[in-house]
Protein backbone atom coordinates (compact mmCIF):
# COMPACT_ATOMS: atom_id res chain seq x y z
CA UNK A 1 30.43 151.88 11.13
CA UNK A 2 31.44 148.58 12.97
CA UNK A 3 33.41 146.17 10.40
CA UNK A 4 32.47 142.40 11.06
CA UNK A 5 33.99 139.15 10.08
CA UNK A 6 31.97 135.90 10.32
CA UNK A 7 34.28 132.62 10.55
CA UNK A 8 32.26 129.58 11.33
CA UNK A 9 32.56 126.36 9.01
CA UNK A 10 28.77 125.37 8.58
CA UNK A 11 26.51 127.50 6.27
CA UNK A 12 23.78 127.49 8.23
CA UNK A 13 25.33 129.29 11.16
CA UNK A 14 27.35 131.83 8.72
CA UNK A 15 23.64 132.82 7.45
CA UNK A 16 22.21 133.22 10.98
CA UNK A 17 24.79 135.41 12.32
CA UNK A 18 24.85 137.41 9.00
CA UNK A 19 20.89 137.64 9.07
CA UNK A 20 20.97 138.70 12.38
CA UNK A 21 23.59 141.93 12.08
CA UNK A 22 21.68 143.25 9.02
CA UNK A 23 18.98 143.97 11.18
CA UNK A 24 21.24 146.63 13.03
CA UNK A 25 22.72 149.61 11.92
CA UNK A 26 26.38 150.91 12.28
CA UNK A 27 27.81 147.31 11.61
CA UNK A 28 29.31 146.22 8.47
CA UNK A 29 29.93 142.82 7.64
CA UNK A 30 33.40 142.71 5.27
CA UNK A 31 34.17 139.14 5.33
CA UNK A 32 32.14 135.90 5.73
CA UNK A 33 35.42 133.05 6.29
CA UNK A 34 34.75 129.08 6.28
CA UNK A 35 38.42 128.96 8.38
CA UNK A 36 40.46 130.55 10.26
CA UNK A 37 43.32 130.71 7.49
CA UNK A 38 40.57 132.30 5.83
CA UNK A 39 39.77 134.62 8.10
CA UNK A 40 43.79 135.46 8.66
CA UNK A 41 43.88 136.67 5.35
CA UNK A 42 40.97 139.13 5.70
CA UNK A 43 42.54 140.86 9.58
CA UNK A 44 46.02 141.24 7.54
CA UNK A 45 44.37 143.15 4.78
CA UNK A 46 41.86 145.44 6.70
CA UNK A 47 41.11 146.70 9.86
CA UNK A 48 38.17 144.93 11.79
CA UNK A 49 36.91 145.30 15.17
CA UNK A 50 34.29 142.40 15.74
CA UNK A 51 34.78 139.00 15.15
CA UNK A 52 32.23 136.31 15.27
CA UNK A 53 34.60 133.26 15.85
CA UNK A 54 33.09 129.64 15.82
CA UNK A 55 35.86 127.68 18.26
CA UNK A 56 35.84 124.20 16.88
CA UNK A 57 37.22 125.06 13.23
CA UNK A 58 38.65 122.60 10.82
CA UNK A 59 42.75 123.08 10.81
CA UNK A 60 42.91 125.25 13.19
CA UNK A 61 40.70 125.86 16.24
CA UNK A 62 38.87 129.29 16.83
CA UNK A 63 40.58 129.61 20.18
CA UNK A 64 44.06 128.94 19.30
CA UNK A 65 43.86 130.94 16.15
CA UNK A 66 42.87 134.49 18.32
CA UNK A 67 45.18 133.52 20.35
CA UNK A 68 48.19 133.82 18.28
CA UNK A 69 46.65 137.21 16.79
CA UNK A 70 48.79 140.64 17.19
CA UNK A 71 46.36 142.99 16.61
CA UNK A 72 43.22 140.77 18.47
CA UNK A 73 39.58 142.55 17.37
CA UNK A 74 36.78 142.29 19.66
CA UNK A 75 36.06 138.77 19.79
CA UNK A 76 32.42 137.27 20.20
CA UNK A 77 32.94 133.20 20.20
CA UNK A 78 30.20 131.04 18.87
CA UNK A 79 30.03 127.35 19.32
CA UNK A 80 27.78 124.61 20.03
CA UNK A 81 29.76 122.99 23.05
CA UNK A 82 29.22 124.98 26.31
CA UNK A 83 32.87 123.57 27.57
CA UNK A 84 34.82 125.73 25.92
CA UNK A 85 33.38 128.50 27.50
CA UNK A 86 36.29 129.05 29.93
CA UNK A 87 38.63 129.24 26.91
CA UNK A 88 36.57 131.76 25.28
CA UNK A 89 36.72 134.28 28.36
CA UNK A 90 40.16 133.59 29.47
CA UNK A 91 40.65 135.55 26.06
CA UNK A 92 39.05 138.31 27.08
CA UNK A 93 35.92 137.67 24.66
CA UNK A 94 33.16 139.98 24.48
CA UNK A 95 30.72 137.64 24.86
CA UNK A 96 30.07 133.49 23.88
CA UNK A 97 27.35 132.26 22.10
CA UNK A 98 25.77 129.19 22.25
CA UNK A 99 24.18 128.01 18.80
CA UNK A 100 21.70 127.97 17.72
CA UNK A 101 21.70 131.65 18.66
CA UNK A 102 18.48 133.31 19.26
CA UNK A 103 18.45 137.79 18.38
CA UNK A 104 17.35 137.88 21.43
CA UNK A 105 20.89 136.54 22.89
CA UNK A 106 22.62 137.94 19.90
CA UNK A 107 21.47 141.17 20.77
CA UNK A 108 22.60 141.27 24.59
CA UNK A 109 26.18 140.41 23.26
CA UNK A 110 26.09 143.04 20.41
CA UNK A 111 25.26 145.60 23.52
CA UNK A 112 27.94 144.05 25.50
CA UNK A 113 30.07 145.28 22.21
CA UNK A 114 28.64 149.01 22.23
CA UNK A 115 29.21 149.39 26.19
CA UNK A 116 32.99 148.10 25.55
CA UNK A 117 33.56 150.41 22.53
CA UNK A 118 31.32 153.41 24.61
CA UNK A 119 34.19 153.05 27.45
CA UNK A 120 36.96 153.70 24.87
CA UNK A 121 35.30 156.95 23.84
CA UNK A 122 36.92 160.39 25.29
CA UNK A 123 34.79 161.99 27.38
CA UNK A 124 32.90 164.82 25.73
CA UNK A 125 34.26 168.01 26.36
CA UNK A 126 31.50 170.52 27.76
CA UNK A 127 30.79 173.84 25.34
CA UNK A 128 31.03 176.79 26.85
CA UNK A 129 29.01 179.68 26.50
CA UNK A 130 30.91 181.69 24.25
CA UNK A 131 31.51 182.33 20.54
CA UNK A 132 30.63 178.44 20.61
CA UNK A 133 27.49 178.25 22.46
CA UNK A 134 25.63 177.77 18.45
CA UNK A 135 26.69 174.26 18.45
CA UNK A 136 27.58 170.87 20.17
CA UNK A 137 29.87 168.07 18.36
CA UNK A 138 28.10 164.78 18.78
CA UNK A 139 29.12 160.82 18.25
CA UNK A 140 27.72 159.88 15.44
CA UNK A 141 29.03 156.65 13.63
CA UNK A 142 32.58 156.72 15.07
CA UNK A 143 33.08 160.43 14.22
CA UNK A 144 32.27 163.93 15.74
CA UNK A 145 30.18 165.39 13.94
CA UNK A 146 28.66 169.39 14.70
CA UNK A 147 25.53 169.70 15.42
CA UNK A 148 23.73 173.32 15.34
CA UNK A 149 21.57 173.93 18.44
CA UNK A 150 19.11 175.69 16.04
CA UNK A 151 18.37 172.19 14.33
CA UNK A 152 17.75 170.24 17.54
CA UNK A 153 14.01 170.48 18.34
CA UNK A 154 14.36 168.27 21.53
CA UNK A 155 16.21 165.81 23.78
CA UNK A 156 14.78 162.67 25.35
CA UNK A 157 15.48 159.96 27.45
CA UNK A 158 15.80 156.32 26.87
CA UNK A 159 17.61 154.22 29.72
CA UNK A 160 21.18 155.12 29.51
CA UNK A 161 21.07 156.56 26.09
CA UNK A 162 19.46 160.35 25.10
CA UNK A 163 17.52 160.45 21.60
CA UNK A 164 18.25 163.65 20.08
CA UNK A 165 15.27 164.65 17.76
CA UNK A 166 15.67 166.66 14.26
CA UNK A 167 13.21 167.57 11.87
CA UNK A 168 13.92 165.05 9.56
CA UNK A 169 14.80 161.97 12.07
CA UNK A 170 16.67 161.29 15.27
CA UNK A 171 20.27 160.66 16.58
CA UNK A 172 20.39 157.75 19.46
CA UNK A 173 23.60 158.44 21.85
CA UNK A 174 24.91 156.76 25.29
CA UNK A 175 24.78 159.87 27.02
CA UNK A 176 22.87 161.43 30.27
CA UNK A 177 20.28 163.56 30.11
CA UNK A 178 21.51 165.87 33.12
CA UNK A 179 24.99 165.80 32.16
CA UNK A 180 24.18 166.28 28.31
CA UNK A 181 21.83 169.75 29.75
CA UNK A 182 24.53 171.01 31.08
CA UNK A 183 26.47 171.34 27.78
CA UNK A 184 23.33 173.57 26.15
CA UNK A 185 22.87 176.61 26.09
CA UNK A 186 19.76 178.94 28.11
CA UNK A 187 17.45 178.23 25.14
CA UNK A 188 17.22 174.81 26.16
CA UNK A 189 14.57 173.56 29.14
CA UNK A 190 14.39 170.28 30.99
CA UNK A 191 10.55 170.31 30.80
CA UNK A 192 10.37 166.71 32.85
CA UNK A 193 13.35 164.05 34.17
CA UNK A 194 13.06 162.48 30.57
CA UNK A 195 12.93 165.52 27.85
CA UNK A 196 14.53 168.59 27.29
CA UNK A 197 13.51 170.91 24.74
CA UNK A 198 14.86 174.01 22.71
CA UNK A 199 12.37 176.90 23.68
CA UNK A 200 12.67 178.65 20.03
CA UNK A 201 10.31 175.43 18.86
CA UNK A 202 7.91 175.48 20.73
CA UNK A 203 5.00 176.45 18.94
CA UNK A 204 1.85 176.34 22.37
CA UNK A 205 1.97 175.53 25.65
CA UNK A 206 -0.53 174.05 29.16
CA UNK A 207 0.42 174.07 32.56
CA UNK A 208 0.83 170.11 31.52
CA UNK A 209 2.29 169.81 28.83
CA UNK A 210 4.68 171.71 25.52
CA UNK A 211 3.77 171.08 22.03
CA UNK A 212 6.29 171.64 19.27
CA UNK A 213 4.41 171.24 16.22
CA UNK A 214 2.19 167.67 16.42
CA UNK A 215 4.61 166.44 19.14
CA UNK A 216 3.33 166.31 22.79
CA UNK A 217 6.00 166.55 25.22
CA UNK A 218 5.12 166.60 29.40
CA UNK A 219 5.84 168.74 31.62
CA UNK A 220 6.91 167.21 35.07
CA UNK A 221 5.12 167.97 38.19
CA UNK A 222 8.58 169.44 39.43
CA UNK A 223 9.89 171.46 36.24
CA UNK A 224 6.27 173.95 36.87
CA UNK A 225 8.88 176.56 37.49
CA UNK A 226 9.85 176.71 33.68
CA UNK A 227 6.28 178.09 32.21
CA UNK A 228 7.49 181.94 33.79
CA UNK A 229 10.21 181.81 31.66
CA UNK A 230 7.86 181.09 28.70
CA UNK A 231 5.33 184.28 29.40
């Protein structure tokens, strides 16, 4: 989970910004600050790593006040004034946002955020085949967490992320596809470019297409190969 702090001086922008994170998950707002004395206060006490920063500030501007920080968070700058948007990247922000901010343009910055934080990740060591080929460890709000081959049903492909689906939901990683085969074990089959699935759940089976349960899932003109190893 992503902790947030929200310093702008007007109420109505403090709302938007707020409205607009609680529509995603993995981010916690811990502070909402009218200054950034305020908002000092709240980085001494607690860790943070996103701030939404609105530049012109009564007391002390947005700017000057990340400036001077030790330990600097991710920074997104807000503002109304597109001038200052030279200041705002020669800090190294994440992104700057012109108000009134739109999700739409919210969004793009909060995925600017994810693709910074993604980079900072270790690489994922490969499993081998061993005593440990049972399960895979998996980033799952800013931990790794085991996951059990035996509960993964399958594996598909969305952009530059891989949805792994359960039986009682899904887990959404930045991962791909080919490299992420490569760590399963033989139970598992790329059925198409996009979707891989665990062979011990699938329950019937076309020359077109594997069914595991209700769930359709294609199989791609060039993966034909993989229906031997289902006879």
């Amino acid at each position: 989970m992503y902790k947030c702090v929200i310093v702008d001086d007007e109420e109505l922008a403090r709302n938007l910004i707020q409205n607009h994170l609680n529509q995603l998950d993995d981010f916690e707002i811990v502070a909402i600050c009218e200054s950034a004395i305020e908002a000092s206060k709240v980085l001494q006490q607690q860790q943070v790593d996103l701030l939404f920063l609105d530049i012109e500030l009564p007391v002390l501007r947005g700017t000057d006040f990340f400036k001077n920080l030790i330990n600097k968070p991710k920074v997104i700058f807000t503002t109304a004034y597109r001038d200052y948007a030279l200041d705002g990247f020669e800090l190294n922000a994440v992104d700057y946002l012109l108000k009134p901010i739109t999700f739409g343009r919210f969004f793009k910055a909060i995925e600017k955020f994810l693709e910074l934080q993604s980079n900072r990740q270790p690489k994922q060591i490969p499993v081998e085949t061993s005593t440990r080929d049972d399960f895979i460890f998996i980033r799952k709000d800013r931990k790794q967490v085991k996951v059990f081959f035996d509960e993964i049903l399958y594996i598909e492909s969305v952009k530059d992320y891989i949805k792994i689906h359960f039986k009682d939901g899904n887990h959404m990683i930045k991962h791909s596809i080919t490299s992420f085969h490569e760590q399963l074990n033989h139970r598992f089959l790329r059925t198409h470019r996009s979707y891989i699935v665990n062979q011990n759940k699938i329950t019937a089976y076309t020359k077109n297409d594997i069914e595991i349960g209700k769930i359709e899932i294609p199989i791609g003109q060039s993966y034909r190969d993989i229906l031997t190893k289902l006879d």
